[in-house]
Protein backbone atom coordinates (compact mmCIF):
# COMPACT_ATOMS: atom_id res chain seq x y z
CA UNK A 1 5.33 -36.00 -19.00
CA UNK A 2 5.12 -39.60 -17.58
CA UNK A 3 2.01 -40.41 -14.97
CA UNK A 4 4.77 -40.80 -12.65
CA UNK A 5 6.23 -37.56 -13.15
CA UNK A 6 2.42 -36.01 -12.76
CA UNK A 7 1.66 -37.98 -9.66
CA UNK A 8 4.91 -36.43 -7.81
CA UNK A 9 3.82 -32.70 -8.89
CA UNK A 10 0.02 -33.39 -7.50
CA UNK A 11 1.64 -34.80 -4.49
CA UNK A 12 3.13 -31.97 -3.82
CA UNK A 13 0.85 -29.50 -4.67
CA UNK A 14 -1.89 -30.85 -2.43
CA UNK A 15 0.69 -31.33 0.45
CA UNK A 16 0.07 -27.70 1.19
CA UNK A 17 -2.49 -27.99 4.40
CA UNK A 18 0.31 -30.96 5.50
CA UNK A 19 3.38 -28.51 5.66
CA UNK A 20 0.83 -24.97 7.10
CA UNK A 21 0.27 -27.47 9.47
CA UNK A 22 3.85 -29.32 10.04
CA UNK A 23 5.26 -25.61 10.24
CA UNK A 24 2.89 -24.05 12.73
CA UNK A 25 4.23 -26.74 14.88
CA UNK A 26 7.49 -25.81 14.35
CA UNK A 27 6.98 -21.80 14.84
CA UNK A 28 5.08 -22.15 17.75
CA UNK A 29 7.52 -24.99 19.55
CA UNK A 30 10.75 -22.74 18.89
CA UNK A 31 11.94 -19.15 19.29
CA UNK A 32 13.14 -17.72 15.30
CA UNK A 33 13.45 -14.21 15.22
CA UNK A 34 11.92 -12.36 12.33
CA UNK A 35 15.13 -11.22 10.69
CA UNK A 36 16.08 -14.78 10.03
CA UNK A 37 12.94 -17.14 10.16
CA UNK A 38 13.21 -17.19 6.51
CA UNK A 39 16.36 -19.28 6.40
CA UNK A 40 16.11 -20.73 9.62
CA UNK A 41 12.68 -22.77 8.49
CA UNK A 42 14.11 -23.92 5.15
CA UNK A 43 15.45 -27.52 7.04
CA UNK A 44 11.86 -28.00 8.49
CA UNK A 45 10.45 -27.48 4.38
CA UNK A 46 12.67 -30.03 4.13
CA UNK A 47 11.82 -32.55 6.13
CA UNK A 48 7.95 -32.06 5.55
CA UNK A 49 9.01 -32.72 2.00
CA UNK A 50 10.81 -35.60 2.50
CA UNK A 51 8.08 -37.52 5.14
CA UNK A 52 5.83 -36.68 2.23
CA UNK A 53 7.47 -37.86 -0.70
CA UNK A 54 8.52 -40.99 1.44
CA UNK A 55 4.81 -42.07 2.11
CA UNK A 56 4.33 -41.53 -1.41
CA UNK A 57 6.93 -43.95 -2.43
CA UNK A 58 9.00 -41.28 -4.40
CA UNK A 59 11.83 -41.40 -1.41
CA UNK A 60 13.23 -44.54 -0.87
CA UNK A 61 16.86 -43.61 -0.07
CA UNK A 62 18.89 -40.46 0.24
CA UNK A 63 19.75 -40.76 -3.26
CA UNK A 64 16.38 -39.96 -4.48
CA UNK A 65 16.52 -36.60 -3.41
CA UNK A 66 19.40 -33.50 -3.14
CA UNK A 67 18.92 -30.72 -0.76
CA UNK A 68 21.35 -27.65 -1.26
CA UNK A 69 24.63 -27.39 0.87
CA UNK A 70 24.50 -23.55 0.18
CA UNK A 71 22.23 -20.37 -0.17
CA UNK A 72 23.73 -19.91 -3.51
CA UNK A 73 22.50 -23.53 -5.10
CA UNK A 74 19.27 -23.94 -7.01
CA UNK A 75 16.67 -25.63 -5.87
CA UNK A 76 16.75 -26.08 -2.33
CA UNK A 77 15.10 -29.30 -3.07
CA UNK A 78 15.36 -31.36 -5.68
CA UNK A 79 13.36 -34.53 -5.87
CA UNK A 80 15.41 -37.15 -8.14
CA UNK A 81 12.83 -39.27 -9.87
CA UNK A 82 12.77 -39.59 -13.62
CA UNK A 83 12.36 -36.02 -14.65
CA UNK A 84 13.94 -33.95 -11.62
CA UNK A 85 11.74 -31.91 -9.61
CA UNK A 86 12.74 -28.57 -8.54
CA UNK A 87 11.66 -26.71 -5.84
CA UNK A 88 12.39 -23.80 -4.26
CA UNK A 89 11.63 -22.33 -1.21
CA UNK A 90 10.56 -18.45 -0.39
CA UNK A 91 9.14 -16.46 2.26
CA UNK A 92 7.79 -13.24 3.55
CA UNK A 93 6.70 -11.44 6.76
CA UNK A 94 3.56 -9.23 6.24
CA UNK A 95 4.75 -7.07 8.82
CA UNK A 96 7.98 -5.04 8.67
CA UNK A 97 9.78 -2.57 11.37
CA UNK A 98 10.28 1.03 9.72
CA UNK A 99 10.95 3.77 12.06
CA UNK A 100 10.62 1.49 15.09
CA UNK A 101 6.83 0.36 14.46
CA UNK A 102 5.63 -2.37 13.27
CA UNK A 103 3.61 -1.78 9.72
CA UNK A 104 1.69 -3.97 7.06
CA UNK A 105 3.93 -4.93 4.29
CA UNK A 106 2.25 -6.02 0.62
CA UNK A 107 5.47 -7.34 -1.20
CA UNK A 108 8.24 -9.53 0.64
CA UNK A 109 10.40 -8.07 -2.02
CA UNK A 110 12.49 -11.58 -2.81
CA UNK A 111 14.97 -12.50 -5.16
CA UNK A 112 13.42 -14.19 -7.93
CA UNK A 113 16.13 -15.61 -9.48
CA UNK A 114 18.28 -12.97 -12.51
CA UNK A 115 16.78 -13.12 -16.09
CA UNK A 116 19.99 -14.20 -16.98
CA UNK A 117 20.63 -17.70 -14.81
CA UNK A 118 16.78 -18.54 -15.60
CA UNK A 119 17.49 -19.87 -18.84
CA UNK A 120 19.86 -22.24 -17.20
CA UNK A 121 17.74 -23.23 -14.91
CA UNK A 122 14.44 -23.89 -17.63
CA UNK A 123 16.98 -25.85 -19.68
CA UNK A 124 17.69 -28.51 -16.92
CA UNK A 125 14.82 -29.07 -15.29
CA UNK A 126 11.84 -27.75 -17.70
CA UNK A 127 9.21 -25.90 -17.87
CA UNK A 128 6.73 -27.50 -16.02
CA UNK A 129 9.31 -29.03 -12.98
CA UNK A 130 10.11 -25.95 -10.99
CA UNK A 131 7.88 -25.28 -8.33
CA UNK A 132 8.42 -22.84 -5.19
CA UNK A 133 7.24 -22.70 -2.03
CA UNK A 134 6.41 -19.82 -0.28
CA UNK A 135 5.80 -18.88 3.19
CA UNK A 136 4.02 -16.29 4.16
CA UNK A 137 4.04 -15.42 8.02
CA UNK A 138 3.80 -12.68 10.58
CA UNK A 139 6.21 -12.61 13.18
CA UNK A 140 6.87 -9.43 15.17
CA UNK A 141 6.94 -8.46 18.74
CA UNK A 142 3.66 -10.34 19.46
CA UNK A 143 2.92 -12.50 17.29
CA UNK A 144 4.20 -15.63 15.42
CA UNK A 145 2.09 -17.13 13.17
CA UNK A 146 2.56 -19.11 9.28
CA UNK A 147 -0.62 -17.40 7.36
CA UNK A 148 -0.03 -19.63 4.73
CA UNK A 149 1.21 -22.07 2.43
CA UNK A 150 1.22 -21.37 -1.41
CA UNK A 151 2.84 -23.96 -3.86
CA UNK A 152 2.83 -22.73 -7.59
CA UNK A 153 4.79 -22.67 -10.77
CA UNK A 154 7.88 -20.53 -10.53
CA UNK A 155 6.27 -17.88 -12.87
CA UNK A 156 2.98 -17.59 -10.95
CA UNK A 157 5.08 -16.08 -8.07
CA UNK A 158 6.60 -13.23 -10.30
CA UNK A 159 5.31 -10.31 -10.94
CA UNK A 160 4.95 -7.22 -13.58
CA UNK A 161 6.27 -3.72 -13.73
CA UNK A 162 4.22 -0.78 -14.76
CA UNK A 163 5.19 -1.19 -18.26
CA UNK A 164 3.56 -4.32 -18.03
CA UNK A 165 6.80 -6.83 -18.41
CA UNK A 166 8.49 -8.88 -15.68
CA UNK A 167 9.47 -6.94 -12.64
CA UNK A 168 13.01 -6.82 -11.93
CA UNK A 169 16.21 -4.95 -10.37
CA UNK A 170 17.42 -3.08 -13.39
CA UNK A 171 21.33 -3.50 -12.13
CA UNK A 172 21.37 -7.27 -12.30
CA UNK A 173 18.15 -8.22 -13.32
CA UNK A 174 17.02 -9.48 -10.25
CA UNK A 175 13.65 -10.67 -10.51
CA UNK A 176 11.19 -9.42 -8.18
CA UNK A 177 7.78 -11.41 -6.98
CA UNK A 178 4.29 -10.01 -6.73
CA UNK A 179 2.52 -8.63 -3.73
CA UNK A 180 1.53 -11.35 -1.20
CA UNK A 181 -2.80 -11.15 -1.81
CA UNK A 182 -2.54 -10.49 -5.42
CA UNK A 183 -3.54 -13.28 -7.86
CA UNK A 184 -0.52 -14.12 -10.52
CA UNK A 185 -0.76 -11.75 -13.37
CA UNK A 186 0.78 -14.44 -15.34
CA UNK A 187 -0.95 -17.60 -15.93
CA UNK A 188 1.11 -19.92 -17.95
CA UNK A 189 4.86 -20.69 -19.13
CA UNK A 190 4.19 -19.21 -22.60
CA UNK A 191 2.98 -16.13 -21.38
CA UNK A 192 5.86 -15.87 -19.05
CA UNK A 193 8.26 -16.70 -22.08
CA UNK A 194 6.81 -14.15 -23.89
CA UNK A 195 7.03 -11.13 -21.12
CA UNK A 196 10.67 -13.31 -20.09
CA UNK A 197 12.44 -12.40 -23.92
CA UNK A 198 10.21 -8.69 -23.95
CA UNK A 199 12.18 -7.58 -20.40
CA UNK A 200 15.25 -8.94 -21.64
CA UNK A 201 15.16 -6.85 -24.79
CA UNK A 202 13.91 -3.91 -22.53
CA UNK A 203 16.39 -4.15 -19.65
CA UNK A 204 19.37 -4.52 -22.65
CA UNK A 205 17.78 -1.15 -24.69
CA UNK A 206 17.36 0.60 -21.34
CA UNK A 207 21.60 -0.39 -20.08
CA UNK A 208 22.87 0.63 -23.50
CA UNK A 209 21.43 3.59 -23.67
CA UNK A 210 22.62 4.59 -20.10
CA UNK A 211 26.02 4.03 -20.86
CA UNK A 212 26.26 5.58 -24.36
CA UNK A 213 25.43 8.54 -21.96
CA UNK A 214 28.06 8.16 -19.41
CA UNK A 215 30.65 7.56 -22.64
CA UNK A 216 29.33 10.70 -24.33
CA UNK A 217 29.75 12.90 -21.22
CA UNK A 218 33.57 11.50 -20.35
CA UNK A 219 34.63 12.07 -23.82
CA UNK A 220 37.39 14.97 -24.36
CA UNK A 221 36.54 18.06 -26.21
């Protein structure tokens, strides 16, 4: 990895007290409503990102950088120097409303991206150029308030099942993140490669041998 390409990742990981701040602007200037403040702040990640990367030199022109025209593109920002940087934003309320109260929530429960379109994703950018966001606020009835601001390696976000592999949405492999105050359980790309081709061969075991069920009870006697 070039200087240049390490200078843009440092920039952006020690931008984090520049967008807690930038965004608790933003929250307390406007009126989001907590079923859609998570995609309602994703233009104002943007623009943080791109004032910073400007000062830094790494934004000259719009062509330096590609922000994505739908909820279905990956990343949501994508720095265009040299090797691409990736990054992706996520967030989570630690409050929820079940049963008309408001309660403490541990996990925002997002989509982590599918086993499957990860290996896409590794294979363009690389291992060590996808970075997410996240956001983790409290908005309910009283409050509004960004807690904080954590900027991490895709991997460091995810987090691990009971049997001790990736943890994921066994119908199509969704991945699922880890609770908001718990510290990563996995700690660098190989580990997560390792655990990444484990829960594949898992997942695959666990589908087959659901269906040969189903087939062996609709079979004709």
């Amino acid at each position: 990895m070039s200087k240049i390409d390490l200078k843009k990742i440092r920039v952006l990981v020690s931008s984090k007290k520049f967008i807690f701040d930038y965004l608790k602007k933003v929250i307390k200037n406007n009126n989001f409503n907590y079923r859609t403040f998570g995609v309602d702040i994703e233009p104002y990640i943007s623009s943080a990102l791109i004032e910073i990367f400007n000062k830094e030199g790494f934004i000259k022109s719009k062509k330096d950088y590609i922000l994505a025209p739908d909820k279905n593109y990956f990343p949501d920002f994508e720095l265009k120097v040299l090797q691409p940087l990736a990054i992706e934003y996520k967030s989570g309320n630690k409050v929820k409303l079940s049963k008309g109260k408001w309660i403490v929530c541990k996990n925002s429960n997002n989509d982590m991206g599918t086993l499957n379109t990860w290996l896409q994703k590794i294979k363009k950018f690389g291992d060590k150029n996808i970075y997410y966001i996240f956001v983790v606020y409290k908005i309910n009835d009283k409050d509004k308030n960004i807690i904080d601001i954590q900027i991490e390696p895709f991997f460091r976000f995810i987090g691990l099942s009971k049997a001790g592999l990736l943890k994921y949405r066994e119908k199509d492999g969704n991945l699922r993140p880890k609770d908001f105050d718990e510290p990563s359980p996995i700690k660098s790309f190989k580990q997560f490669k390792n655990l990444f081709n484990s829960t594949i061969i898992y997942r695959s075991k666990r589908i087959i041998k659901k269906h040969q069920a189903i087939l062996k009870s609709v079979e004709l006697k």
